[in-house]
C-alpha atoms as a PDB file:
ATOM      1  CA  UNK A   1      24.984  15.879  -1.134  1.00  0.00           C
ATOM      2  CA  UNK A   2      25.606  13.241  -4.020  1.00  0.00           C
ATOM      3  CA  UNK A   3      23.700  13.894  -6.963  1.00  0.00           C
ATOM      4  CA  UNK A   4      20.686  11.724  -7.089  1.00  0.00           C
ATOM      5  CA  UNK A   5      19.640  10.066 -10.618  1.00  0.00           C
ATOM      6  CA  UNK A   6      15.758  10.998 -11.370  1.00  0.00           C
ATOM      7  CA  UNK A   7      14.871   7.137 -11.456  1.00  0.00           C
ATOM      8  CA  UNK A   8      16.319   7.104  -8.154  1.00  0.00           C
ATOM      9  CA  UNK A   9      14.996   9.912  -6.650  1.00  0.00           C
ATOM     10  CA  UNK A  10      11.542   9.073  -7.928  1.00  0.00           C
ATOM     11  CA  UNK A  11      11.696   5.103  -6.643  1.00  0.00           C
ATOM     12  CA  UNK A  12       9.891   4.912  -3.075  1.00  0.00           C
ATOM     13  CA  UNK A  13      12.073   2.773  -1.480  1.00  0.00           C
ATOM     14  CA  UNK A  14      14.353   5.676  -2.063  1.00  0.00           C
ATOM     15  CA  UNK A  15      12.023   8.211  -0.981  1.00  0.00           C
ATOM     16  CA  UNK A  16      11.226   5.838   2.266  1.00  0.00           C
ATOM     17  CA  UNK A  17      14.655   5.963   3.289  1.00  0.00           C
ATOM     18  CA  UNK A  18      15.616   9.784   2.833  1.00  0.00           C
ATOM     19  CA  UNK A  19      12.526  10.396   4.637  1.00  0.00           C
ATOM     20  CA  UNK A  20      13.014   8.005   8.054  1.00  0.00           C
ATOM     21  CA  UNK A  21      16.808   9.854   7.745  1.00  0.00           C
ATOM     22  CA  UNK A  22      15.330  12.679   9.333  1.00  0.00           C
ATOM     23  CA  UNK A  23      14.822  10.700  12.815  1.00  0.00           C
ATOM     24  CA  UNK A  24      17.566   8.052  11.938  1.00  0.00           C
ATOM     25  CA  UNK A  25      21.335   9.412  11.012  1.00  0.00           C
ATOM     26  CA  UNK A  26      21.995   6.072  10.286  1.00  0.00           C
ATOM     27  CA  UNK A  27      19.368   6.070   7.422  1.00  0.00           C
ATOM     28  CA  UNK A  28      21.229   9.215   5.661  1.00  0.00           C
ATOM     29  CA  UNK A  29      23.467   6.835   3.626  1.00  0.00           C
ATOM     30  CA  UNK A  30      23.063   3.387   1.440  1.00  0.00           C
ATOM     31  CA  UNK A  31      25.757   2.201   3.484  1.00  0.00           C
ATOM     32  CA  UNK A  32      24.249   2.994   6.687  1.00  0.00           C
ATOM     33  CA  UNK A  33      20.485   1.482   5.699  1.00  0.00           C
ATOM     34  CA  UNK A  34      22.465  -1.606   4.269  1.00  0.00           C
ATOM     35  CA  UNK A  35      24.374  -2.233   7.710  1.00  0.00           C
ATOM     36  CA  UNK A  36      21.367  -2.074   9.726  1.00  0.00           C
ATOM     37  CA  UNK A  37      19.305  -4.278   7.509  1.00  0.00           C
ATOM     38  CA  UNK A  38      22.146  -6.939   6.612  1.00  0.00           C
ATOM     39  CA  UNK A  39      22.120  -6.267   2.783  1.00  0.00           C
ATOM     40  CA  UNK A  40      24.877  -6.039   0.368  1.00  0.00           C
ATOM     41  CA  UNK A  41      24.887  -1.978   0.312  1.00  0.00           C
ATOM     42  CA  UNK A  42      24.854  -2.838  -3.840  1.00  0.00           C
ATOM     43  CA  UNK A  43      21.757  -4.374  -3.671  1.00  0.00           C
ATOM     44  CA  UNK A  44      20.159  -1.512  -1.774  1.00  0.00           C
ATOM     45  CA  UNK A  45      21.637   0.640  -4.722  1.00  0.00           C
ATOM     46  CA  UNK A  46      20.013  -1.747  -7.250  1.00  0.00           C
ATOM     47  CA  UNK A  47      16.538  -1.493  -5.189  1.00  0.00           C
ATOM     48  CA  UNK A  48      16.451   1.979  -4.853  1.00  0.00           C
ATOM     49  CA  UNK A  49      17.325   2.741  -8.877  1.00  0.00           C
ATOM     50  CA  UNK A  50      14.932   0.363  -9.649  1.00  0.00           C
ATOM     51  CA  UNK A  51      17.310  -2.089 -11.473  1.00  0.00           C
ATOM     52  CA  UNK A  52      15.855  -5.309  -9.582  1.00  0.00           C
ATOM     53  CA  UNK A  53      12.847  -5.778  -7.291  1.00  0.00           C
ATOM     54  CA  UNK A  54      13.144  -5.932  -3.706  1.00  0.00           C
ATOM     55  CA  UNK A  55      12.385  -9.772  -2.122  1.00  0.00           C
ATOM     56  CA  UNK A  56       9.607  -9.768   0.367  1.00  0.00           C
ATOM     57  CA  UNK A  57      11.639 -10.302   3.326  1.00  0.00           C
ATOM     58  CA  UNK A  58      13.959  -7.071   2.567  1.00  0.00           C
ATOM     59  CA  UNK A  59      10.531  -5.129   2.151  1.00  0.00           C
ATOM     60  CA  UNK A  60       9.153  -6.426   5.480  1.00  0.00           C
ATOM     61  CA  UNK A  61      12.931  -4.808   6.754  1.00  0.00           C
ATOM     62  CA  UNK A  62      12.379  -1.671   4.999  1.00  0.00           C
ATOM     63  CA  UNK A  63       8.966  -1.098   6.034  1.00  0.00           C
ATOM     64  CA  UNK A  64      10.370  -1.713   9.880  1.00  0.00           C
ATOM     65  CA  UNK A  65      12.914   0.448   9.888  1.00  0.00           C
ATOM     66  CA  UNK A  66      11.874   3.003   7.688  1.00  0.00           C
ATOM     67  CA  UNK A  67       8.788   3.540   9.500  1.00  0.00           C
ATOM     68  CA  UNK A  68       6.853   2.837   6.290  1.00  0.00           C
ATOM     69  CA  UNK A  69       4.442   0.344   5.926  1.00  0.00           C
ATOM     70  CA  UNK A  70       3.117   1.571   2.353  1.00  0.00           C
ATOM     71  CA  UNK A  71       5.950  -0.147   1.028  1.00  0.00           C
ATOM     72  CA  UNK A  72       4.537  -3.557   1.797  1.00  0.00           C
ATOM     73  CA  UNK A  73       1.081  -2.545   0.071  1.00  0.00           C
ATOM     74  CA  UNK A  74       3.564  -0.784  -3.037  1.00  0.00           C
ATOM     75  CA  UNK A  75       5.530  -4.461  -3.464  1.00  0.00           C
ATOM     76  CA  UNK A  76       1.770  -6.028  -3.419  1.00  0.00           C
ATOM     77  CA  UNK A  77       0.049  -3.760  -5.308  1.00  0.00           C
ATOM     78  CA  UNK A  78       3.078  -3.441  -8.434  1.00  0.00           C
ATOM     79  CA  UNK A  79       6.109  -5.882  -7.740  1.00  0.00           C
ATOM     80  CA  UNK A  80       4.309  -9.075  -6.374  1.00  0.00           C
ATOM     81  CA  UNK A  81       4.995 -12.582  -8.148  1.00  0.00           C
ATOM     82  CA  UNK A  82       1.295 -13.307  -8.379  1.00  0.00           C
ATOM     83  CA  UNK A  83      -0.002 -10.487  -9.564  1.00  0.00           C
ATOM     84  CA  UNK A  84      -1.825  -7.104  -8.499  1.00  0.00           C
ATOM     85  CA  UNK A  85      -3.579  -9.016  -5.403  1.00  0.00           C
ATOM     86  CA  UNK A  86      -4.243  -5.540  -3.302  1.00  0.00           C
ATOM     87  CA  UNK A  87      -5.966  -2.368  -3.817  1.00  0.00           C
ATOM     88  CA  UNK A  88      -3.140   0.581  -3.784  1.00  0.00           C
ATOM     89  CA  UNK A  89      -3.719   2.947  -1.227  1.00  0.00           C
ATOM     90  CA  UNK A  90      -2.605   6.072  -0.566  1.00  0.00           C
ATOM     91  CA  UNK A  91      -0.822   8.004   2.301  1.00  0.00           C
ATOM     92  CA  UNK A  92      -3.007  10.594   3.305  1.00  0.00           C
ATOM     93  CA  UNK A  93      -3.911  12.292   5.985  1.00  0.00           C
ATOM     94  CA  UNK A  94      -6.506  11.119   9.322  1.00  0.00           C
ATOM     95  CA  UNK A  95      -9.066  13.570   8.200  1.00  0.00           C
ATOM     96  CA  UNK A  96      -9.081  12.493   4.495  1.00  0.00           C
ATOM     97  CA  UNK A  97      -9.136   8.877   4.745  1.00  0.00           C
ATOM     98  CA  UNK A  98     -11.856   9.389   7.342  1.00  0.00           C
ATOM     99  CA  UNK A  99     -13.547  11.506   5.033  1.00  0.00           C
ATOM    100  CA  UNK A 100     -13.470   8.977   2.161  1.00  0.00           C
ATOM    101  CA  UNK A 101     -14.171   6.291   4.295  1.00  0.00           C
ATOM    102  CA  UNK A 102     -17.879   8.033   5.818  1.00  0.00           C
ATOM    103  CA  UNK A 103     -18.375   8.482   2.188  1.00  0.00           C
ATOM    104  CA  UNK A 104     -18.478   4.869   1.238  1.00  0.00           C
ATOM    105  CA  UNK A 105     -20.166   3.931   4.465  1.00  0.00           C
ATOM    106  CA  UNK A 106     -23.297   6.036   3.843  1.00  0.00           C
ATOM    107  CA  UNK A 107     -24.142   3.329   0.773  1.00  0.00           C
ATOM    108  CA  UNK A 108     -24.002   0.616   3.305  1.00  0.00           C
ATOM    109  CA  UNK A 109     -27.938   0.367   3.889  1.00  0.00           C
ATOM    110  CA  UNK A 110     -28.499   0.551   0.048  1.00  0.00           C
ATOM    111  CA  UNK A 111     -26.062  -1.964  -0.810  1.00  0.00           C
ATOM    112  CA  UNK A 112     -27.123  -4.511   1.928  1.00  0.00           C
ATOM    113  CA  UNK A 113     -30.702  -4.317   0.793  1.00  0.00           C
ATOM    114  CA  UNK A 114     -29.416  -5.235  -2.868  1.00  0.00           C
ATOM    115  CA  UNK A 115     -27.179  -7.971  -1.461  1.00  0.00           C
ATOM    116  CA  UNK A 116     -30.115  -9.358   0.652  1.00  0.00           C
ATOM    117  CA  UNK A 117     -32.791  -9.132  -2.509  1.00  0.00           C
ATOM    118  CA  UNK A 118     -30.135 -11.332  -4.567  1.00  0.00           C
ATOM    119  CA  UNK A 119     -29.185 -13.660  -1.712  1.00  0.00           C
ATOM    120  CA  UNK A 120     -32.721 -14.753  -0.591  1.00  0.00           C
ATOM    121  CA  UNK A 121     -33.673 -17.309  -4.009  1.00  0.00           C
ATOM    122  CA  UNK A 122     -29.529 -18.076  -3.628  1.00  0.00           C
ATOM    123  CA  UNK A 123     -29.183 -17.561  -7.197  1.00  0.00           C
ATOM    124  CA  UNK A 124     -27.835 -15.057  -9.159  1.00  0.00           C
ATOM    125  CA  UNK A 125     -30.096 -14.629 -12.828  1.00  0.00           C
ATOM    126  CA  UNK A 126     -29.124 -11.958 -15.890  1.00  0.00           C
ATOM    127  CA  UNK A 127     -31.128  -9.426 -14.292  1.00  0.00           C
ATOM    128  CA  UNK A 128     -28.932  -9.432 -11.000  1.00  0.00           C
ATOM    129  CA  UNK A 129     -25.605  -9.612 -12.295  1.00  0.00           C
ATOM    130  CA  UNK A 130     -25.048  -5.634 -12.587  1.00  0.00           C
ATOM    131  CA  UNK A 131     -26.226  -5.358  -9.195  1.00  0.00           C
ATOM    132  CA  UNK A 132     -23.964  -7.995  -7.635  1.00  0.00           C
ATOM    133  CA  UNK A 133     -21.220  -6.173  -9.624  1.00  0.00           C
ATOM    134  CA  UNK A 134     -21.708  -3.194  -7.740  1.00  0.00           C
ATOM    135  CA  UNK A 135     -21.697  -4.737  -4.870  1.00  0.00           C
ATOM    136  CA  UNK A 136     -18.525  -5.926  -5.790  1.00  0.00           C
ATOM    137  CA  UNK A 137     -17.112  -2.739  -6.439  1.00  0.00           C
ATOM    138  CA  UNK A 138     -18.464  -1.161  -3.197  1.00  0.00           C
ATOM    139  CA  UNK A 139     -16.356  -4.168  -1.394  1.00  0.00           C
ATOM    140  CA  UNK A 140     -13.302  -2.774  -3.400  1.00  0.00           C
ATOM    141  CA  UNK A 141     -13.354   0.199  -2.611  1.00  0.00           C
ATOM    142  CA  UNK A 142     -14.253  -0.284   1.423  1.00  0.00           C
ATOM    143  CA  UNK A 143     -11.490  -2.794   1.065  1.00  0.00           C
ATOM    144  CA  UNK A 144      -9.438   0.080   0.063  1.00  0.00           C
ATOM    145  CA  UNK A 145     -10.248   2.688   2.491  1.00  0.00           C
ATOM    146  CA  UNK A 146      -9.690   0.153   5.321  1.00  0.00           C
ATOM    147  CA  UNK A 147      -5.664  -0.755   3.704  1.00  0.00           C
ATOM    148  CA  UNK A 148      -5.486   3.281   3.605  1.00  0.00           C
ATOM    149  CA  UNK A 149      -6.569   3.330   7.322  1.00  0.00           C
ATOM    150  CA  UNK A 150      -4.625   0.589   8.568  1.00  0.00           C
ATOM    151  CA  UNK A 151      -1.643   1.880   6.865  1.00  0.00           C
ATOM    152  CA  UNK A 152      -1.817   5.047   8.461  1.00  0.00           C
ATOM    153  CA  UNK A 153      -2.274   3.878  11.962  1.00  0.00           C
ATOM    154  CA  UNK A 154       0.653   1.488  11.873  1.00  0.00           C
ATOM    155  CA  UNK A 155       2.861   4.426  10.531  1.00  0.00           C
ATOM    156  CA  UNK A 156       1.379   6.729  13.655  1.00  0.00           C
ATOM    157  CA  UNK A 157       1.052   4.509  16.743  1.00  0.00           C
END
């Protein structure tokens, strides 16, 4: 096997591919990945060593073939034109995400009864605002769980 530069072997687009090789032969080389996905195999090269940023339609490709649809949320959470627009997730297991995700859930009652209080005069005051900011940050982070969960049933269905 080629020895693989540390930027390279650390960049996920990288790691994507080595790890859909296992089911695809085809995926075991740049060459290979490049032919199937109708790239310049220099370009993949440049991707993968993180020397330019992937567009959005080669990421869409990658995340197809490679079986790896955390690459879409990685180009929107680090590499995307407009900014940070999603909440990273991470790949995790069924059981964890589930976990995390009864966690947040059991504030649901709480939180509703704080969005409700705040809602009913349809103004928010000073006294209101670090509530509504919690709120706020309870949306985040179900927001999160649910990219996590989504993520993981596309890669497993």
């Amino acid at each position: 096997m080629a020895n693989i530069a540390e930027k390279t072997a650390c960049n996920v687009f990288y790691q994507c591919r080595t790890t859909a090789s296992k089911h695809n032969e085809q995926l075991c080389s740049r060459e290979g990945a490049a032919d199937l996905m109708s790239i310049d195999r220099g370009r993949l090269y440049r991707i993968e060593s993180g020397v330019a940023n992937p567009y959005p339609e080669e990421v869409h490709m990658m995340a197809d073939l490679y079986n790896a649809p955390e690459l879409r949320n990685h180009y929107c959470h680090n590499m995307c034109p407009l900014g940070n627009t999603v909440p990273e997730v991470e790949t995790g297991s069924i059981d964890r995400i589930s976990l995390k995700a009864l966690g947040v859930l059991k504030d649901a009652k709480e939180t509703r009864k704080k969005l409700l209080e705040i809602a009913k005069d349809g103004v928010i005051d000073d006294s209101e605002k670090e509530d509504m900011q919690e709120i706020l940050d309870y949306l985040e982070e179900i927001n999160k769980i649910s990219a996590e969960l989504r993520a993981w049933i596309k890669k497993n269905l």
